[in-house]
PDB file of N, CA and C in Angstrom:
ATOM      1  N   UNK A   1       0.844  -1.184   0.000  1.00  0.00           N
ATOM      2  CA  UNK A   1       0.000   0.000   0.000  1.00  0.00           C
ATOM      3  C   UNK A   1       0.887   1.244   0.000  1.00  0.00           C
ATOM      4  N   UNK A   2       0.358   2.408  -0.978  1.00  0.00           N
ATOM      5  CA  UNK A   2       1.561   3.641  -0.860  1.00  0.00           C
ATOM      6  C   UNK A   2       1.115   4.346   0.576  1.00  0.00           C
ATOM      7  N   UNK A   3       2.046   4.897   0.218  1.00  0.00           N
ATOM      8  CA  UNK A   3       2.028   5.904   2.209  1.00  0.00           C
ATOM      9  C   UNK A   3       2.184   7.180   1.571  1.00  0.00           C
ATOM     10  N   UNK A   4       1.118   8.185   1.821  1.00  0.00           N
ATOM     11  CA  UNK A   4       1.036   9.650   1.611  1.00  0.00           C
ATOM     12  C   UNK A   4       1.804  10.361   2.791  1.00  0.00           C
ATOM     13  N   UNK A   5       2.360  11.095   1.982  1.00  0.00           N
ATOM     14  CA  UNK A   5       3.450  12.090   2.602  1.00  0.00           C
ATOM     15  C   UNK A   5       2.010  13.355   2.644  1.00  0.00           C
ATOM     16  N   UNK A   6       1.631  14.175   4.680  1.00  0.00           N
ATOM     17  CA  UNK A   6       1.421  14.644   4.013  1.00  0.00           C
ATOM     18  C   UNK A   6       1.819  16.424   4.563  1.00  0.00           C
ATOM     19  N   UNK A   7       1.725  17.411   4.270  1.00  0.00           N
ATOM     20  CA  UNK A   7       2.731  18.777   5.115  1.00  0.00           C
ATOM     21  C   UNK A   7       1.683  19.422   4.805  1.00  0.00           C
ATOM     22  N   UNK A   8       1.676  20.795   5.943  1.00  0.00           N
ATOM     23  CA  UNK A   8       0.757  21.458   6.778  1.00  0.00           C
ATOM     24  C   UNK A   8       1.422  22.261   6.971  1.00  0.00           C
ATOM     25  N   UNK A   9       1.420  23.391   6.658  1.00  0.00           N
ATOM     26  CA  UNK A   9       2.395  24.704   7.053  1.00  0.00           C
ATOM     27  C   UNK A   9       1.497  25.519   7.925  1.00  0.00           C
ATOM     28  N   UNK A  10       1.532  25.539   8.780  1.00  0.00           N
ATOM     29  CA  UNK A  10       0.611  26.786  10.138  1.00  0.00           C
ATOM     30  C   UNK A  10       2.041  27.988  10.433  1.00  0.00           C
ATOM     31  N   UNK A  11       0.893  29.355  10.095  1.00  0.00           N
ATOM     32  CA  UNK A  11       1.780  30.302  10.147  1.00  0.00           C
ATOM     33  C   UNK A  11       1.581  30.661  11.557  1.00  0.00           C
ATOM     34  N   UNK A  12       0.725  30.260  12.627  1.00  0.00           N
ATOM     35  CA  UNK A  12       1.245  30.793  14.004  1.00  0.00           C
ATOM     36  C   UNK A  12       0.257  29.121  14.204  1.00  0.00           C
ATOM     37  N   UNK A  13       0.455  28.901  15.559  1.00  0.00           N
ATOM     38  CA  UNK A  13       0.411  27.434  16.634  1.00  0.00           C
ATOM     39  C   UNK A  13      -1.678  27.754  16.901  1.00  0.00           C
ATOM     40  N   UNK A  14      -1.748  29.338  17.252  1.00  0.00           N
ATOM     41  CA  UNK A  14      -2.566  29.477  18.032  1.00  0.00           C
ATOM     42  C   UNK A  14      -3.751  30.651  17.492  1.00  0.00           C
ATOM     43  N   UNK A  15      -4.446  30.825  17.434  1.00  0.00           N
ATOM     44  CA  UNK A  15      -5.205  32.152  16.809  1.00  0.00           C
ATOM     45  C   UNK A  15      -6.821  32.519  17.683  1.00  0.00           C
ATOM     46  N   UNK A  16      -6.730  33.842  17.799  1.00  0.00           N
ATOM     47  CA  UNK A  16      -8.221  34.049  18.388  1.00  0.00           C
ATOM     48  C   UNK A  16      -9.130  33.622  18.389  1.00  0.00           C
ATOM     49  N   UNK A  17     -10.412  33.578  19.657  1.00  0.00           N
ATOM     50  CA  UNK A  17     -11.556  33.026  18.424  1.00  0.00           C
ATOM     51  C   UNK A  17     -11.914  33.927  17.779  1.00  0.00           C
ATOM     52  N   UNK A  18     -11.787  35.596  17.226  1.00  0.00           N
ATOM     53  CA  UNK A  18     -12.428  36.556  16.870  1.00  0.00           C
ATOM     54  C   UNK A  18     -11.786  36.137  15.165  1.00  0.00           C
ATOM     55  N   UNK A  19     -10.260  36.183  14.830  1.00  0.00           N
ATOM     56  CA  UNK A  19     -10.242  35.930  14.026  1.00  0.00           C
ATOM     57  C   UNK A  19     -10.134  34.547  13.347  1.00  0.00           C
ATOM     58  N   UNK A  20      -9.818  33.401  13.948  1.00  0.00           N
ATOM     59  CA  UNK A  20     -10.513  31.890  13.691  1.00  0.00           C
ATOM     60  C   UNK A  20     -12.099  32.132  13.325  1.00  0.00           C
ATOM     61  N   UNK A  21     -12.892  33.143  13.947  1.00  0.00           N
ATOM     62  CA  UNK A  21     -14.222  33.310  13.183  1.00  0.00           C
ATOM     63  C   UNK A  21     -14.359  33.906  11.932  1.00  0.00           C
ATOM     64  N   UNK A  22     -13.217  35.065  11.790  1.00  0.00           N
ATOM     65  CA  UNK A  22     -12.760  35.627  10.088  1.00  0.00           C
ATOM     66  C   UNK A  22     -12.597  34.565   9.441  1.00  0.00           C
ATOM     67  N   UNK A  23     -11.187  33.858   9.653  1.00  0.00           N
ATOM     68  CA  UNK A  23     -10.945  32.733   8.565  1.00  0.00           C
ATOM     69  C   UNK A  23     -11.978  31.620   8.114  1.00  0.00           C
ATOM     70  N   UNK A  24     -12.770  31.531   9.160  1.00  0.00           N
ATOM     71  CA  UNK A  24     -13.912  30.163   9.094  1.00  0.00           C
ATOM     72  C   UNK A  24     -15.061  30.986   8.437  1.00  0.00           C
ATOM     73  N   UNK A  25     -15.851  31.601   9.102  1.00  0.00           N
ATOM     74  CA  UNK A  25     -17.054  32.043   8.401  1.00  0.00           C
ATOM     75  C   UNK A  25     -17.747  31.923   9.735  1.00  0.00           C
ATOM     76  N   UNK A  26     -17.163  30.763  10.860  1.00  0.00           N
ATOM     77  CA  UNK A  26     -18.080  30.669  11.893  1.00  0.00           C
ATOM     78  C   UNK A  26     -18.229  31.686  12.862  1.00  0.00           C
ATOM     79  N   UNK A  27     -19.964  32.047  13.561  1.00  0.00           N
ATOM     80  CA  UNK A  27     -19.516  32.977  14.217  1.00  0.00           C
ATOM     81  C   UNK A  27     -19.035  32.490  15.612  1.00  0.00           C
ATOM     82  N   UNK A  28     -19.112  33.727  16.519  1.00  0.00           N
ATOM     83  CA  UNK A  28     -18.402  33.357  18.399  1.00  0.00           C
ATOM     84  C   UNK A  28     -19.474  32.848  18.610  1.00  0.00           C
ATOM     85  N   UNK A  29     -20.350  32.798  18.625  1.00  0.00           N
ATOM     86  CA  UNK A  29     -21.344  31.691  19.419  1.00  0.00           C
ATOM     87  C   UNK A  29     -20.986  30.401  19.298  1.00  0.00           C
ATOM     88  N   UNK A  30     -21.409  30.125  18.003  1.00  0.00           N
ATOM     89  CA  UNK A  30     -20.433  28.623  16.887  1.00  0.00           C
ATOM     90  C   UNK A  30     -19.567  27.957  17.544  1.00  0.00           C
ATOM     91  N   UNK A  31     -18.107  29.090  17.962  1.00  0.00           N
ATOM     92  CA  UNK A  31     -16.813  28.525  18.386  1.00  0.00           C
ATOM     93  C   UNK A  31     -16.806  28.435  19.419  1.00  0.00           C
ATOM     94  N   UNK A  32     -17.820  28.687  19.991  1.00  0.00           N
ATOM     95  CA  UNK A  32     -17.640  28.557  21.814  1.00  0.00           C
ATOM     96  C   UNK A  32     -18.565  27.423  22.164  1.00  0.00           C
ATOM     97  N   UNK A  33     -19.370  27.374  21.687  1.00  0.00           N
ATOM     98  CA  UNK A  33     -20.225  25.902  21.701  1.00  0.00           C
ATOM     99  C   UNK A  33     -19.286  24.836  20.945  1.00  0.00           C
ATOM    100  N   UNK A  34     -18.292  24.903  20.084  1.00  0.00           N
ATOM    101  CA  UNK A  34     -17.384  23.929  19.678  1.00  0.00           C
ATOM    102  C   UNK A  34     -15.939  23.744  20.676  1.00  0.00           C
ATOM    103  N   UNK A  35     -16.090  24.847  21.231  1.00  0.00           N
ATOM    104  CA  UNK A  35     -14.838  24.254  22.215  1.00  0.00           C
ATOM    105  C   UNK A  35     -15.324  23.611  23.637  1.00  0.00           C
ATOM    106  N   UNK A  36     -16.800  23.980  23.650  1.00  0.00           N
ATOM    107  CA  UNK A  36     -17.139  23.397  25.106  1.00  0.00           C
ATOM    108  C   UNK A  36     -17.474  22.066  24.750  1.00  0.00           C
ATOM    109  N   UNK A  37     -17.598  21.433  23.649  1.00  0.00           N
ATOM    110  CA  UNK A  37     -18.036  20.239  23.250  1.00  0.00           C
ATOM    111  C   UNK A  37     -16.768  19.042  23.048  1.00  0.00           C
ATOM    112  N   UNK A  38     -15.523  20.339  23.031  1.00  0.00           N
ATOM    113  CA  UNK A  38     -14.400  19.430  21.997  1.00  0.00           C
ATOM    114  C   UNK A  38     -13.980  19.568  20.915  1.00  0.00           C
ATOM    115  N   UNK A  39     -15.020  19.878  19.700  1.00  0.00           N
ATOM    116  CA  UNK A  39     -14.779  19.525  18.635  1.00  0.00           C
ATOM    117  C   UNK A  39     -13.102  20.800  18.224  1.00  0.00           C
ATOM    118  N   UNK A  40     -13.035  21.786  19.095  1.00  0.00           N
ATOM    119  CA  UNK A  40     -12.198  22.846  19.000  1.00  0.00           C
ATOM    120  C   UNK A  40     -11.527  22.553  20.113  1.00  0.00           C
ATOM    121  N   UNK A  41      -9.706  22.715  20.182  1.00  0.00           N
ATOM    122  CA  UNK A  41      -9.271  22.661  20.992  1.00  0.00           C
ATOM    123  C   UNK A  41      -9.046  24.254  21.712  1.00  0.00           C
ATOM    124  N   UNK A  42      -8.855  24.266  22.962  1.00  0.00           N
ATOM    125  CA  UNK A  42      -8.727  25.549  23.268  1.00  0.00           C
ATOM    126  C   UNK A  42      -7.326  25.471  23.940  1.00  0.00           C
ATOM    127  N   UNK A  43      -6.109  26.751  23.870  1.00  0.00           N
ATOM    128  CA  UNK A  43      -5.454  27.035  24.489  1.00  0.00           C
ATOM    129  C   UNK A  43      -5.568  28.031  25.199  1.00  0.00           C
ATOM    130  N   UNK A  44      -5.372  28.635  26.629  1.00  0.00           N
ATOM    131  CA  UNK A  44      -5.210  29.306  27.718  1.00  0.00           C
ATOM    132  C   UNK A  44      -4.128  30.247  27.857  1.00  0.00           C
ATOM    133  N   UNK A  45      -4.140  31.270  27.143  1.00  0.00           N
ATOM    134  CA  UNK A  45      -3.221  32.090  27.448  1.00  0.00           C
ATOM    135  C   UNK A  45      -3.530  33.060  28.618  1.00  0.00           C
ATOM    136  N   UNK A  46      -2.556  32.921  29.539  1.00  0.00           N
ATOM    137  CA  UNK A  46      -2.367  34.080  31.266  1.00  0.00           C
ATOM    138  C   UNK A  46      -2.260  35.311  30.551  1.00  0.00           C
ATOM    139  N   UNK A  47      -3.209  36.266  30.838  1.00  0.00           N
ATOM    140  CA  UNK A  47      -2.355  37.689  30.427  1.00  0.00           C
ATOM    141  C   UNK A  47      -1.223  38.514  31.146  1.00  0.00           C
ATOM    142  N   UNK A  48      -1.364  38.033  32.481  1.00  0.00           N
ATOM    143  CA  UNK A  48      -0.234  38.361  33.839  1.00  0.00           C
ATOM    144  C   UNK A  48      -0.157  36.947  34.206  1.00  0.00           C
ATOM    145  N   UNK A  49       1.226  37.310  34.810  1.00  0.00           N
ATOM    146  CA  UNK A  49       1.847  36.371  35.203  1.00  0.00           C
ATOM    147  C   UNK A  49       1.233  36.041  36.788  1.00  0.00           C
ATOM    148  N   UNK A  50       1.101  36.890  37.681  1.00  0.00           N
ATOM    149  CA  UNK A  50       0.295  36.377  38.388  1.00  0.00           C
ATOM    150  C   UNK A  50      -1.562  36.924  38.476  1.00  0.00           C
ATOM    151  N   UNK A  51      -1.853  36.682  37.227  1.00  0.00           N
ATOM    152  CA  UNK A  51      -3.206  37.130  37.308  1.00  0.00           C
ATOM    153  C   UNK A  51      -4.028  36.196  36.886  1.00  0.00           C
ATOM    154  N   UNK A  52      -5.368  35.960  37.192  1.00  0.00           N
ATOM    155  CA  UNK A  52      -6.315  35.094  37.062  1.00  0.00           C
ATOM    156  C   UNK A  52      -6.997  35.188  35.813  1.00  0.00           C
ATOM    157  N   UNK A  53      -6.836  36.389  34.798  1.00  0.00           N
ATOM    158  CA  UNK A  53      -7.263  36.690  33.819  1.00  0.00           C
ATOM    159  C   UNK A  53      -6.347  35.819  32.342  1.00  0.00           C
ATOM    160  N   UNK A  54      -7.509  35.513  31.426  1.00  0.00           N
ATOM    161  CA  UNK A  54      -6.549  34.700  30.097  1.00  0.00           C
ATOM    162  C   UNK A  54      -7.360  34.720  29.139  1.00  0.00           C
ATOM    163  N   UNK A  55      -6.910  34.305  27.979  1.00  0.00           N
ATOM    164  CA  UNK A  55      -7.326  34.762  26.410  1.00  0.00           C
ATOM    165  C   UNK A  55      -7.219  33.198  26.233  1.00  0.00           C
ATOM    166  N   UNK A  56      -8.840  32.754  25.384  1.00  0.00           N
ATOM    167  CA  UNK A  56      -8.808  31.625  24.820  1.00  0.00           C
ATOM    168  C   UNK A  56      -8.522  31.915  24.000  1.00  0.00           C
ATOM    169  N   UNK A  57      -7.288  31.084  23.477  1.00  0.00           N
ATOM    170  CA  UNK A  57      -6.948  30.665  21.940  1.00  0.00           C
ATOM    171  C   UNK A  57      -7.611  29.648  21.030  1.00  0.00           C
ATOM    172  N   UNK A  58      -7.599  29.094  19.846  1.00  0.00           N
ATOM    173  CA  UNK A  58      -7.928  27.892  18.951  1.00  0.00           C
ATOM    174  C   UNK A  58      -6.409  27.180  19.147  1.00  0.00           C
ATOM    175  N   UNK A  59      -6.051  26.307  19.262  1.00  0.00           N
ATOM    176  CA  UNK A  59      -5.287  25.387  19.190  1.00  0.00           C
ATOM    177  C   UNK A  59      -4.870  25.105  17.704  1.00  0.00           C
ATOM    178  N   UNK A  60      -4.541  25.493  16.756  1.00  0.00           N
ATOM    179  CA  UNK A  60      -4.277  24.887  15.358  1.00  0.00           C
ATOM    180  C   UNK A  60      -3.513  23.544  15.071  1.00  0.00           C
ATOM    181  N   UNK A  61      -2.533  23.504  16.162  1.00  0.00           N
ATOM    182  CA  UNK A  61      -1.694  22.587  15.958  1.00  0.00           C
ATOM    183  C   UNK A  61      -2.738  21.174  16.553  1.00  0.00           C
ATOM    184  N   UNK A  62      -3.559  21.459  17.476  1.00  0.00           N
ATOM    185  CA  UNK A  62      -4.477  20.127  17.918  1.00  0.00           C
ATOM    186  C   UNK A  62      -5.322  19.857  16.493  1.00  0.00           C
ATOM    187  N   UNK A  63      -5.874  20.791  15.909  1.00  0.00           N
ATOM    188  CA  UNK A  63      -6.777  20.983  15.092  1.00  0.00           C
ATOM    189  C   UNK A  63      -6.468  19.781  13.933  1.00  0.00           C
ATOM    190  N   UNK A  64      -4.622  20.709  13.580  1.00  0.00           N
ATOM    191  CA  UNK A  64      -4.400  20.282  11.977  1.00  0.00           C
ATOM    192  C   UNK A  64      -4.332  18.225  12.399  1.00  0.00           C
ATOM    193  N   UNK A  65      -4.343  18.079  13.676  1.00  0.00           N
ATOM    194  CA  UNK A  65      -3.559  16.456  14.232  1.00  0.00           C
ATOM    195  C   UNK A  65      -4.912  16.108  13.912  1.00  0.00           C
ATOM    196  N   UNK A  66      -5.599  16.015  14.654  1.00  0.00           N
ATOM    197  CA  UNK A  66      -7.166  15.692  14.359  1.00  0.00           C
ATOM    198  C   UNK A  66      -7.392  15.603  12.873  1.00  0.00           C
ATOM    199  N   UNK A  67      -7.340  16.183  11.945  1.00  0.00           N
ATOM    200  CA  UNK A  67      -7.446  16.223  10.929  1.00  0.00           C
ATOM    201  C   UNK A  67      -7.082  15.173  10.259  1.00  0.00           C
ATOM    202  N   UNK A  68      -5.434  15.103  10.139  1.00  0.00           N
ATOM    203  CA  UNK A  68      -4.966  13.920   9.788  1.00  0.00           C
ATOM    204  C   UNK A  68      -5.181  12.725  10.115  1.00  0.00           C
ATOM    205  N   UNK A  69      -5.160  12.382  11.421  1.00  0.00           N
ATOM    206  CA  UNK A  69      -5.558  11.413  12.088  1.00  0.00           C
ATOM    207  C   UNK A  69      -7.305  10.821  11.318  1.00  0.00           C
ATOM    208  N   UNK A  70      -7.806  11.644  11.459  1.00  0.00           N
ATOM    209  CA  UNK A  70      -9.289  11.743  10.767  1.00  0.00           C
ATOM    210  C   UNK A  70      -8.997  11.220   9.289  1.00  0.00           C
ATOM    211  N   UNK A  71      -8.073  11.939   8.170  1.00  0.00           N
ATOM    212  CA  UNK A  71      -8.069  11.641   6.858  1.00  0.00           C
ATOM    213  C   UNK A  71      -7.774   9.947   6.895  1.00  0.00           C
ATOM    214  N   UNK A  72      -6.560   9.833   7.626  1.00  0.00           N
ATOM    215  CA  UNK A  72      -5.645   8.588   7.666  1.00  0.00           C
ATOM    216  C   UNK A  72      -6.642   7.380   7.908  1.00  0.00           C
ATOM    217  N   UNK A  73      -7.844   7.683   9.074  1.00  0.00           N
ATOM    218  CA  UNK A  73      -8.761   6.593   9.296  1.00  0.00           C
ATOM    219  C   UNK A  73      -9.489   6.383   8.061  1.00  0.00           C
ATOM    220  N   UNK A  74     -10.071   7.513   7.307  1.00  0.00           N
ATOM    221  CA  UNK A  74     -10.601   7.452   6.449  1.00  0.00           C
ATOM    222  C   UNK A  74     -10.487   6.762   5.139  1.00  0.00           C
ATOM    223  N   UNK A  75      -8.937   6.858   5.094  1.00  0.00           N
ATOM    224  CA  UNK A  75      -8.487   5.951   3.979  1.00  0.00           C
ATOM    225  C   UNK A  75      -8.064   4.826   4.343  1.00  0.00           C
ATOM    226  N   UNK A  76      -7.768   4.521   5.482  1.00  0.00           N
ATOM    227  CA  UNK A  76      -7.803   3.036   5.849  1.00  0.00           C
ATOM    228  C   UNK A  76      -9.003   2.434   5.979  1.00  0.00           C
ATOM    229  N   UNK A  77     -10.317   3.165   5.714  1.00  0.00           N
ATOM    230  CA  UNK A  77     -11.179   2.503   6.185  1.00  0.00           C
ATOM    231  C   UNK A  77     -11.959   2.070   4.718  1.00  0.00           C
ATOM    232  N   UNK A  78     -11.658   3.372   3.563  1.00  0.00           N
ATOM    233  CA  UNK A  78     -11.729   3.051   2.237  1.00  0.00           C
ATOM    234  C   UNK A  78     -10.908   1.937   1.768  1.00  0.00           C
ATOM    235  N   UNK A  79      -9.719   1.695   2.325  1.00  0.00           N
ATOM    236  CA  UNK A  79      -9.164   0.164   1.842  1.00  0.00           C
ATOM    237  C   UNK A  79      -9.589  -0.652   1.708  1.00  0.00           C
ATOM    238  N   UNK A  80     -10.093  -0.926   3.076  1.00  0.00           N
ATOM    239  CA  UNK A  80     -11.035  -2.220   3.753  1.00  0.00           C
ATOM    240  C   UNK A  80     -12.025  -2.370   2.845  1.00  0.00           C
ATOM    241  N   UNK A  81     -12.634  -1.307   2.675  1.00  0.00           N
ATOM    242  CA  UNK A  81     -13.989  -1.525   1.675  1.00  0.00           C
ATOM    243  C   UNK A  81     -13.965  -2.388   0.479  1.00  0.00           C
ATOM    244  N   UNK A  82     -12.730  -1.204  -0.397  1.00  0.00           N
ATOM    245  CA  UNK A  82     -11.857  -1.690  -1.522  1.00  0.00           C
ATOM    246  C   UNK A  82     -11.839  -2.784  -1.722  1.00  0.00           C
ATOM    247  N   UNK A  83     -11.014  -3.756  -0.873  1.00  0.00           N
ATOM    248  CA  UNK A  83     -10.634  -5.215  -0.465  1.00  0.00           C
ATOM    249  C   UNK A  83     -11.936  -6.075  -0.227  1.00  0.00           C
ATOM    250  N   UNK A  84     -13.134  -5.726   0.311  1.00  0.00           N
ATOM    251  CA  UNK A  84     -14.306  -6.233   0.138  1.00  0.00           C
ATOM    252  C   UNK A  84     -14.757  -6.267  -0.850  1.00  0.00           C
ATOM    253  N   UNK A  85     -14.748  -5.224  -1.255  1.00  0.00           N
ATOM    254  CA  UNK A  85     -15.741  -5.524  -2.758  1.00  0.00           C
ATOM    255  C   UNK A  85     -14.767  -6.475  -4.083  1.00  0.00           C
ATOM    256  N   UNK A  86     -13.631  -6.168  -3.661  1.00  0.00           N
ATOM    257  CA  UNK A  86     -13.032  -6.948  -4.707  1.00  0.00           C
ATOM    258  C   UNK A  86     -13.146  -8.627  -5.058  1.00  0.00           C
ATOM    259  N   UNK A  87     -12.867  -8.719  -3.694  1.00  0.00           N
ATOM    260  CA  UNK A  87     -13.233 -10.289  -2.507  1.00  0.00           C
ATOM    261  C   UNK A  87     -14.572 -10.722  -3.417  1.00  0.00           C
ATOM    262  N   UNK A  88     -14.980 -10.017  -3.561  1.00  0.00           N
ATOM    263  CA  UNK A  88     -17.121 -10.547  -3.458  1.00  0.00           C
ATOM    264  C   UNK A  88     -16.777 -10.302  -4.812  1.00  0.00           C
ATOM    265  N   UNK A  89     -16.312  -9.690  -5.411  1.00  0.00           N
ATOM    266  CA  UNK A  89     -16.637  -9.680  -7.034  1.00  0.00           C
ATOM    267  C   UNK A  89     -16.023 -10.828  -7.645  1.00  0.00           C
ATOM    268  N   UNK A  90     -14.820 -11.459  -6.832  1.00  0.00           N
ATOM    269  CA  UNK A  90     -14.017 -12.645  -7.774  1.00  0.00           C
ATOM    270  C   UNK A  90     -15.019 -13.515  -6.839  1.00  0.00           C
ATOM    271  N   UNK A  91     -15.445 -13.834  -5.949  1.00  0.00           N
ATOM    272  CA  UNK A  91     -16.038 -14.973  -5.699  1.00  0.00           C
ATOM    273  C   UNK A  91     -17.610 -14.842  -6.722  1.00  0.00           C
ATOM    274  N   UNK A  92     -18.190 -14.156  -7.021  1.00  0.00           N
ATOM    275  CA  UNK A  92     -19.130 -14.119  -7.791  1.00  0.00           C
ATOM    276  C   UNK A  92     -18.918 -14.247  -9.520  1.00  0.00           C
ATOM    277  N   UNK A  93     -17.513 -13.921  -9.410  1.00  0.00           N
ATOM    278  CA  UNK A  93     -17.070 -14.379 -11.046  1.00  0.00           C
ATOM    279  C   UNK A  93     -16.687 -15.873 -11.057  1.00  0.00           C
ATOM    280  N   UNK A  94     -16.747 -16.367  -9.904  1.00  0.00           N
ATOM    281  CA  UNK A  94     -16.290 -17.865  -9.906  1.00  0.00           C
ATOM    282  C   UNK A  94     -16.920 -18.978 -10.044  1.00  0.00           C
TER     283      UNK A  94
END
């Protein structure tokens, strides 16, 4: 089986949700109901060092992993299929 090479260039790790809502289309309601669920990872940035106050970030780098991880199942799971139907077509030509 070939093995896909595959690269992801992220120009910063981490991004707002204000502008993660520019780039997406989604609005802040959207992204905040997606990070309380999971489907968005959130990072925690402290604004002081000893202060209780912080800026949720989007996680990109969790994001782009998920992703792949996601494609990779996907085509392993299209294999399987592949390999079934092939299976059933020579036993039915037989």
């Amino acid at each position: 089986m070939m093995q896909n090479n595959i690269s992801i260039t992220l120009l910063v790790p981490h991004m707002t949700k204000e502008r993660y809502s520019e780039a997406t289309g989604l609005d802040l309601a959207t992204i905040d109901v997606m990070l309380n669920d999971g489907r968005l990872s959130p990072f925690r940035h402290r604004l002081a060092k000893e202060g209780k106050r912080e800026k949720v970030l989007i996680n990109l780098v969790a994001l782009s992993a998920d992703a792949i991880r996601s494609y990779e199942e996907s085509q392993a799971s299209a294999a399987k299929v592949s390999k079934s139907i092939q299976r059933n077509s020579l036993k039915s030509t037989q």
